[in-house]
Protein backbone atom coordinates (compact mmCIF):
# COMPACT_ATOMS: atom_id res chain seq x y z
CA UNK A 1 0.00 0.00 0.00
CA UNK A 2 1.30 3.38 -1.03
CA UNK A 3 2.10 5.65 1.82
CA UNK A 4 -0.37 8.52 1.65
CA UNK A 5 1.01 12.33 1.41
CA UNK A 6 0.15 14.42 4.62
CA UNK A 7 -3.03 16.72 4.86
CA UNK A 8 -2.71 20.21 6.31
CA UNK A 9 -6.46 19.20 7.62
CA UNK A 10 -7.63 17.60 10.65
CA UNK A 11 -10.52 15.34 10.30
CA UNK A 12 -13.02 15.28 13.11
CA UNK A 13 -16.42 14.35 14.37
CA UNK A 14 -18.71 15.69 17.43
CA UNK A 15 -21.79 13.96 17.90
CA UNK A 16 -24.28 12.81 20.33
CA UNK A 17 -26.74 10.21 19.79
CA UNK A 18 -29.63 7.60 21.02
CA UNK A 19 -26.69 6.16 23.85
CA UNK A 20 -25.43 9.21 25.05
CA UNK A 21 -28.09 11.48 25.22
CA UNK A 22 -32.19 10.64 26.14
CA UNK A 23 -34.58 12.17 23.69
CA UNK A 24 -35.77 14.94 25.41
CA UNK A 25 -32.41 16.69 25.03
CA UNK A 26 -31.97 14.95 21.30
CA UNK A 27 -35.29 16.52 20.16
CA UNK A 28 -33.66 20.07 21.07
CA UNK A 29 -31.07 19.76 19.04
CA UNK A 30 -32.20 18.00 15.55
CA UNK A 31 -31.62 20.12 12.48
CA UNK A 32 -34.39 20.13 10.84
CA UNK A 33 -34.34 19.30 6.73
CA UNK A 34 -35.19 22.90 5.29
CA UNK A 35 -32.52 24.36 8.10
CA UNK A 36 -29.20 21.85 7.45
CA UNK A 37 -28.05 24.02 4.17
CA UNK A 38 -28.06 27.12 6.23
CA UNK A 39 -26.19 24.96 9.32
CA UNK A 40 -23.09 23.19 7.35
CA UNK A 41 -22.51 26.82 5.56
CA UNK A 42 -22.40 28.15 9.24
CA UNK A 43 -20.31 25.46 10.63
CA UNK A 44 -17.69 26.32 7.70
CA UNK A 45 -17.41 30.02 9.08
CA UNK A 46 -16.09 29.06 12.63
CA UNK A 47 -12.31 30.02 13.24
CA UNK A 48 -10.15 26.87 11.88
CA UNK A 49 -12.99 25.36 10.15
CA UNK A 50 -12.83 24.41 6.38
CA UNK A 51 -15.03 21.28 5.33
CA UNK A 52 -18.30 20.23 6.98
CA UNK A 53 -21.47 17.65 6.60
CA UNK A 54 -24.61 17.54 9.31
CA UNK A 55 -25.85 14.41 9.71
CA UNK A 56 -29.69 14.97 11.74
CA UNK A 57 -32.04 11.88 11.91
CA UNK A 58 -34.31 11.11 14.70
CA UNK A 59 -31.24 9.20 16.48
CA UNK A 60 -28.14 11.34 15.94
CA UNK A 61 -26.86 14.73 15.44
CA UNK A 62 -23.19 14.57 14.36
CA UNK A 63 -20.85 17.19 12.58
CA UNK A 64 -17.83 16.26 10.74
CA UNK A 65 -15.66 18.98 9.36
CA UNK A 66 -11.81 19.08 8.50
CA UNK A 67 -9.68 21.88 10.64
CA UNK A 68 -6.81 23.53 10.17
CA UNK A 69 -3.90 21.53 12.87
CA UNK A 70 -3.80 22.87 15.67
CA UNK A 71 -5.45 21.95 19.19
CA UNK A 72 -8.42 19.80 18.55
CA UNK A 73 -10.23 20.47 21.77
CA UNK A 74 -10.69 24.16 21.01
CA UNK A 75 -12.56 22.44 17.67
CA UNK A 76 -14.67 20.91 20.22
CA UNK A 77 -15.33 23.66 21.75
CA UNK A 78 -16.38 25.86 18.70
CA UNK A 79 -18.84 23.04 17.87
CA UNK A 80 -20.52 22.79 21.41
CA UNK A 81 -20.59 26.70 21.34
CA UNK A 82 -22.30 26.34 18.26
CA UNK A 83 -25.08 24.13 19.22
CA UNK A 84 -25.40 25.86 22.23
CA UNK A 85 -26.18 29.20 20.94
CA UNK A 86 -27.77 28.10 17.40
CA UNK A 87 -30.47 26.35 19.37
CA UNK A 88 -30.74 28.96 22.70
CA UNK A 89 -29.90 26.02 24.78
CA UNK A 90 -30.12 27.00 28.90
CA UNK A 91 -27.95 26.01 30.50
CA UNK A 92 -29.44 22.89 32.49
CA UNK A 93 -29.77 21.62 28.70
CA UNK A 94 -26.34 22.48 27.88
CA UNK A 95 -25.03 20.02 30.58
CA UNK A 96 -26.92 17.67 29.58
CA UNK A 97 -25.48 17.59 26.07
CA UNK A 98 -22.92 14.26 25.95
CA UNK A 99 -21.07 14.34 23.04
CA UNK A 100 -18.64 12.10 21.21
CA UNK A 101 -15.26 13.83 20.23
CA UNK A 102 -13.56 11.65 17.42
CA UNK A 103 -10.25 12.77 14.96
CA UNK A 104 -9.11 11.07 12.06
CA UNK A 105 -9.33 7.41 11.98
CA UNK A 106 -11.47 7.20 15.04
CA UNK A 107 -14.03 9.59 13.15
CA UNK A 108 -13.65 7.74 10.02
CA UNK A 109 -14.08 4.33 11.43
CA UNK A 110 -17.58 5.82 13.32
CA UNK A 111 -18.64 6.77 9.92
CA UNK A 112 -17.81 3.93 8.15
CA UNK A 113 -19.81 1.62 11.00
CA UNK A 114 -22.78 4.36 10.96
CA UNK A 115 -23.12 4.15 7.14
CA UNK A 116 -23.03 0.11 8.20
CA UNK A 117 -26.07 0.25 10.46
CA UNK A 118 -23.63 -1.36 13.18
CA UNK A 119 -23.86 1.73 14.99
CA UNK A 120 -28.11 2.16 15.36
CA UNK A 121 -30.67 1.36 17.46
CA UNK A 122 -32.28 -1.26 15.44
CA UNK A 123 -28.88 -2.80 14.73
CA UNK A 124 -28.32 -3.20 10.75
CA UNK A 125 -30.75 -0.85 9.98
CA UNK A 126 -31.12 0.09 6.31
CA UNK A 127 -32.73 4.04 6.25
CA UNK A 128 -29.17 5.32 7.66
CA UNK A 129 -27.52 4.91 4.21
CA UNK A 130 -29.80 6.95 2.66
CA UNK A 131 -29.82 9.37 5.34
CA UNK A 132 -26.10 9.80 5.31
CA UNK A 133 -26.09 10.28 1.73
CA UNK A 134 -28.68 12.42 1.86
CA UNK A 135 -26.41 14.68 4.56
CA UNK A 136 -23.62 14.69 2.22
CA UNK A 137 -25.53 15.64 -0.83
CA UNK A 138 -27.08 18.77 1.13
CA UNK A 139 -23.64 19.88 2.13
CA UNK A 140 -21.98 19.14 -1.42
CA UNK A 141 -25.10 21.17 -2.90
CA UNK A 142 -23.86 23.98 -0.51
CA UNK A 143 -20.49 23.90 -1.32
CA UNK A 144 -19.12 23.31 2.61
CA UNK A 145 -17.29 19.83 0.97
CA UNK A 146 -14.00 19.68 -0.65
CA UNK A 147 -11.33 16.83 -1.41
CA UNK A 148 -11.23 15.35 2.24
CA UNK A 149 -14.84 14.84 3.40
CA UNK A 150 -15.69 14.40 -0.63
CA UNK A 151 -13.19 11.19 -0.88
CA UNK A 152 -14.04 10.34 3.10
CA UNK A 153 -17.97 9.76 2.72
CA UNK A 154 -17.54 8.28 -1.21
CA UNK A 155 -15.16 5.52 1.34
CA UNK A 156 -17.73 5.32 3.44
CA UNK A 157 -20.67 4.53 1.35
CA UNK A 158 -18.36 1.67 -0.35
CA UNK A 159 -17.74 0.21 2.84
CA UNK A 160 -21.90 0.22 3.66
CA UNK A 161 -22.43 -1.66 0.21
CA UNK A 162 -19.44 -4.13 1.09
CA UNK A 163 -20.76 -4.92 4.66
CA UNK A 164 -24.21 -5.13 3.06
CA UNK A 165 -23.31 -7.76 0.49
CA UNK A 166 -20.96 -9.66 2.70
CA UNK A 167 -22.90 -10.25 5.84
CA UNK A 168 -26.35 -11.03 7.45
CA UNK A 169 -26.65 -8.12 8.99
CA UNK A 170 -29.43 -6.36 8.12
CA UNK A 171 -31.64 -9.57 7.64
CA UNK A 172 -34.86 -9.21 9.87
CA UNK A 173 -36.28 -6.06 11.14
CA UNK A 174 -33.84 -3.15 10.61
CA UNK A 175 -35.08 -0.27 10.92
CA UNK A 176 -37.49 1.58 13.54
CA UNK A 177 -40.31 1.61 11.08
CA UNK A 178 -40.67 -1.99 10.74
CA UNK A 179 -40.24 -2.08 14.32
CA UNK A 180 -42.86 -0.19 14.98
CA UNK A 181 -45.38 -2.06 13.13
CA UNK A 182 -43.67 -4.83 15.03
CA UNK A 183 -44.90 -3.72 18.26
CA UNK A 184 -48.62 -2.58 16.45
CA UNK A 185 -48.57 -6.27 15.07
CA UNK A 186 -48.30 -7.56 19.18
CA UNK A 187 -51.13 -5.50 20.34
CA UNK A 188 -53.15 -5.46 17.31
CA UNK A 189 -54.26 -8.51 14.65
CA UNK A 190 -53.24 -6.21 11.70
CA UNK A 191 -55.75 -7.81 9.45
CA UNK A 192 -58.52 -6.43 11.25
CA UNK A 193 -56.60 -3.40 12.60
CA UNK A 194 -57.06 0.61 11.45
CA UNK A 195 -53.82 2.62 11.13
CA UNK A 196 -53.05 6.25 10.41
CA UNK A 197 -49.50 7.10 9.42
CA UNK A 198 -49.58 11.09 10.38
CA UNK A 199 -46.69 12.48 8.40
CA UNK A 200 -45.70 10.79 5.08
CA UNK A 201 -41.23 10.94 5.05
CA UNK A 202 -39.42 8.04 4.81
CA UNK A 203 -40.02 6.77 8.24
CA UNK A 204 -43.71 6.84 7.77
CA UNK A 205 -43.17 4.72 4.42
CA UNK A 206 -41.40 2.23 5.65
CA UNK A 207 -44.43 1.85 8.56
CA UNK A 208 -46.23 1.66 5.12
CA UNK A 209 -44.45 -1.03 3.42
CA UNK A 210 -44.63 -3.60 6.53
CA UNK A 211 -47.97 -2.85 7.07
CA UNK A 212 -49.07 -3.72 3.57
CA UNK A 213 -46.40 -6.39 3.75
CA UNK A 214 -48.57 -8.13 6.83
CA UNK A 215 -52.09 -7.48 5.59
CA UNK A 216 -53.38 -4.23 7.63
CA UNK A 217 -56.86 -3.64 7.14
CA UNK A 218 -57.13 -0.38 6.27
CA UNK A 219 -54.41 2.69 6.38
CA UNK A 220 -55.06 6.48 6.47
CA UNK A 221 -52.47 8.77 5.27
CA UNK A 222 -52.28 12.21 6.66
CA UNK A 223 -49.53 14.87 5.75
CA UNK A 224 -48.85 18.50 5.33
CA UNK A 225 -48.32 18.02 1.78
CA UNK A 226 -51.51 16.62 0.06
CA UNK A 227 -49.87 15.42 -2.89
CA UNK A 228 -47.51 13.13 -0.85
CA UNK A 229 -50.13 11.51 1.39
CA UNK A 230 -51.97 10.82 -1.22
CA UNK A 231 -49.20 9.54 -3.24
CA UNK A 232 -47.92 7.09 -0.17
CA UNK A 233 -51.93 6.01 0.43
CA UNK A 234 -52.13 5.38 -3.96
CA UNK A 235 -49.26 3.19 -2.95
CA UNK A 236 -50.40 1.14 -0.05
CA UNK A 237 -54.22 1.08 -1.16
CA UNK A 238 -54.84 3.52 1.84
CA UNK A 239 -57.02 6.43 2.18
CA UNK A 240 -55.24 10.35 2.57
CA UNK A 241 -56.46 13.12 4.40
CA UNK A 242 -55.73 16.48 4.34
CA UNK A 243 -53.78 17.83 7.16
CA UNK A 244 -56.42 19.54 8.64
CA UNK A 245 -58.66 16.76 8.49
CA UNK A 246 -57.11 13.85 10.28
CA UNK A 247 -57.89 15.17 13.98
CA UNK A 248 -61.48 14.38 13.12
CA UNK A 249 -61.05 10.67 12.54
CA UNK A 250 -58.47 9.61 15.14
CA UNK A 251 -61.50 7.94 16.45
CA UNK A 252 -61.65 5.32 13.74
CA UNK A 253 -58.44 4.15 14.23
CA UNK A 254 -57.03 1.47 16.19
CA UNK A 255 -52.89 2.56 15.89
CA UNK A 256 -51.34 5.97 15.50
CA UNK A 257 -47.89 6.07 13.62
CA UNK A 258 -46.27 9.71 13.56
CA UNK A 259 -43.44 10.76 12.40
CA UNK A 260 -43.95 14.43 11.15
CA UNK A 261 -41.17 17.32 10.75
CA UNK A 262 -43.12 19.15 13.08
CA UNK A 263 -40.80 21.76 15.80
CA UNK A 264 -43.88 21.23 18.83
CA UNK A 265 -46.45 18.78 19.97
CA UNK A 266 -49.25 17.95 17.30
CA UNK A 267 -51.19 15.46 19.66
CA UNK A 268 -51.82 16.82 22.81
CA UNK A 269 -53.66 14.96 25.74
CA UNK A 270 -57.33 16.95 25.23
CA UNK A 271 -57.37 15.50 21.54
CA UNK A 272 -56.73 12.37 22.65
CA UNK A 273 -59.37 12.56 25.68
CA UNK A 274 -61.78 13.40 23.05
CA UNK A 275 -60.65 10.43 20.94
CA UNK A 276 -61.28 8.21 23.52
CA UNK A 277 -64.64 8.95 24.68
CA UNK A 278 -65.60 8.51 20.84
CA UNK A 279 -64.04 5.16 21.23
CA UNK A 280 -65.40 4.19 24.40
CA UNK A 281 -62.30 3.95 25.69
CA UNK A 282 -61.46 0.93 23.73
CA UNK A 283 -57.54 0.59 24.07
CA UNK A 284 -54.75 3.38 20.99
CA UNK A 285 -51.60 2.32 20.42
CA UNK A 286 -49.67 5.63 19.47
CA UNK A 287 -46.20 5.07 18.39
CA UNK A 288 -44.15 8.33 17.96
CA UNK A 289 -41.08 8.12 15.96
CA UNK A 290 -40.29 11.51 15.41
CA UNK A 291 -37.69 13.67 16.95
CA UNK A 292 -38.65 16.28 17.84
CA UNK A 293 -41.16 14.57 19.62
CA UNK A 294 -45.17 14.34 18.21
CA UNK A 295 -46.41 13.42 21.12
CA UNK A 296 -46.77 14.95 24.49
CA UNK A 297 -45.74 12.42 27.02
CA UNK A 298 -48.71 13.57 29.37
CA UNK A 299 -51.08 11.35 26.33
CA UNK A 300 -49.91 8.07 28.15
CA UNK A 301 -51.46 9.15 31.39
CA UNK A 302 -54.80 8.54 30.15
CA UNK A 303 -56.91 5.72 30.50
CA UNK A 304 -56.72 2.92 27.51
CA UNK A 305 -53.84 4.78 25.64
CA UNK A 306 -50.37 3.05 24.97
CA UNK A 307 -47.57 5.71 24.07
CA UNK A 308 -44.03 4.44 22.96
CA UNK A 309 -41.91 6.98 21.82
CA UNK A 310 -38.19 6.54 19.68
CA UNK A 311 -36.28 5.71 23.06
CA UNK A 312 -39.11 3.22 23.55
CA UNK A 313 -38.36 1.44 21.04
CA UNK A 314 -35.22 0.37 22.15
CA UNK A 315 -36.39 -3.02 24.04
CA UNK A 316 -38.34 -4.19 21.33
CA UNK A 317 -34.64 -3.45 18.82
CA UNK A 318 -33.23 -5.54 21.19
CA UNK A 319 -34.79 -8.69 20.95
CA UNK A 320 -34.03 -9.07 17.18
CA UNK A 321 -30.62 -8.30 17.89
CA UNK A 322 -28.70 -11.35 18.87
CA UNK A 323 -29.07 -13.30 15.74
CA UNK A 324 -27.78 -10.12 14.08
CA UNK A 325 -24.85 -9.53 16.57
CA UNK A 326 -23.17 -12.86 15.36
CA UNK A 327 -22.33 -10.93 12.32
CA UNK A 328 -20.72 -8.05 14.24
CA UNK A 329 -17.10 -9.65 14.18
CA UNK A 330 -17.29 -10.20 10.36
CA UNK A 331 -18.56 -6.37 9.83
CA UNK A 332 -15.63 -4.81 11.85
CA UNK A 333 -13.05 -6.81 9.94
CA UNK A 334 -14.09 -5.67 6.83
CA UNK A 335 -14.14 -2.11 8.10
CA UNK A 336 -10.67 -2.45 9.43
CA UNK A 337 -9.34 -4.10 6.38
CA UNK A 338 -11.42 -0.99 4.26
CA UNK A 339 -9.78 1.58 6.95
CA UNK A 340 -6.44 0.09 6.23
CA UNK A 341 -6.64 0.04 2.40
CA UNK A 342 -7.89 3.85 2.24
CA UNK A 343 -5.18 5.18 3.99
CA UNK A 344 -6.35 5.84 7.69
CA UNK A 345 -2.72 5.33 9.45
CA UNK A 346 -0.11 8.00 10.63
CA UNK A 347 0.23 10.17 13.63
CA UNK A 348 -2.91 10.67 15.89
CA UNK A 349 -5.09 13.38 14.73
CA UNK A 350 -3.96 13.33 11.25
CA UNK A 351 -5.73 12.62 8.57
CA UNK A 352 -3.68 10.82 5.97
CA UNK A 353 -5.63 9.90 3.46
CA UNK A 354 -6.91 13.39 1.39
């Protein structure tokens, strides 16, 4: 292997996710879609900084950006600083923010086993490729990418098809949608169960696909766009509402999925007191998979409601994980041996290969 040339930049990674930080504090600091252009431009403008992608899903906010050398904590810093003041943090919330500091192959190898789903919830999931792509496409569109992070997450998505096509990993349930519907499918019999999706993104589709998949009765789509709900409902045989519409027939329903884009609480406990009196109090299943949150947690308080949000989740991830986790030793040697072959050696901090 040909010894790389040097890099005048530092590559590095700050992050918190689904392990280090509980939802509550995640929710307050997700980037939402429309505002990630405006955020990676930003990051670029700190002191030192010189490359940068945002990677926000429901489970993870990380930031990886190249830096001119120098003394990586004060990188750190600039980052936290960032967060702190871009989302008005107080400081109680502040505190509470646990983040992951990683330079250079550490940061590399995180990215090559998030792009892997070996570092999710639902372990092997599938959405996180796309997601990660989708990350680096906003920030490549914006122009905050250049040689290093262009040539690191290019790496990174050939190391997520590799581990893909070379392991078992991502056989059975991998991803927090079909999860979801996992947990509707133990409460409910789907085939004589009513489900409204409420929001109609990717999350929401794959809820979609293994509902259809295991013979739901009937599915309403509701979403702030029209066209897409009724696009995702065309798909699935389902019936959309309009946005402003699907408060009215909560009642009908048997399982709420939600996973909207939405910054505050769109079901609140004196809808769903409403909702139940119409049913007679016959036992919802709400399932919130957004972040920020959907739901207010106050919903599960009353009487025949069943509330799981994204943290939730987690015990249910768990029990399809052990057949999966067999496959863990094979997916880290392949991301070694890919680590090794692009060039990730050298002095600590450095990133060699750019």
């Amino acid at each position: 292997m040909r010894d790389p040339e040097p890099s005048p930049n530092q590559l590095i990674c700050l992050g918190l996710n689904y392990r280090t930080t509980p939802v509550e504090v995640r929710e307050r600091v997700a980037f939402p879609e429309s505002k990630v252009t405006d955020a990676v431009q930003q990051v670029r403008t700190l002191p030192g900084f010189q490359e940068s992608v945002i990677l926000s899903t429901c489970n993870r906010v990380e930031i990886y950006a190249t830096h001119a050398l120098g003394d990586p904590p004060s990188a750190y810093v600039e980052l936290i600083r960032y967060l702190v003041q871009h989302f008005e943090l107080a400081p109680e919330q502040a505190e509470a923010l646990v983040t992951y500091k990683l330079t250079s192959a550490e940061a590399a190898r995180h990215l090559f086993r998030v792009v892997s789903g070996l570092d999710s919830m639902v372990l092997g999931e599938t959405e996180i490729f796309g997601q990660v792509k989708a990350a680096y496409n906003t920030a490549l569109t914006a122009g905050t990418t250049e040689r290093s992070l262009n040539k690191l997450f290019q790496q990174a998505f050939s190391v997520g098809k590799k581990v893909r096509n070379e392991t078992t990993i991502q056989r059975g349930s991998t991803s927090v949608g079909s999860v979801a519907v996992d947990l509707a499918e133990k409460v409910h019999d789907l085939k004589e169960c009513r489900v409204m999706l409420v929001g109609a993104g990717e999350m929401s589709r794959t809820c979609a696909q293994s509902l259809l998949s295991r013979g739901a009765k009937s599915v309403i789509v509701s979403n702030r766009s029209y066209d897409k709900a009724v696009e995702l409902a065309a798909e699935m045989k389902g019936t959309a509402l309009k946005f402003d519409q699907w408060e009215a027939a909560l009642h009908e329903v048997d399982v709420i999925i939600s996973s909207t884009s939405a910054p505050h609480f769109v079901i609140k406990p004196e809808l769903i007191q409403q909702v139940m009196r119409k049913r007679r109090w016959d036992p919802l299943l709400i399932i919130d998979i957004a972040v920020p949150r959907d739901v207010d947690p106050d919903v599960n308080k009353i009487e025949g409601v069943y509330l799981y949000d994204i943290d939730a989740l987690q015990a249910i991830a768990d029990e399809g994980r052990r057949e999966r986790e067999k496959q863990l030793a094979h997916c880290e040697k392949i991301i070694e041996e890919q680590l090794e072959k692009y060039g990730f050696v050298g002095p600590p901090g450095m990133l060699a290969h750019a």
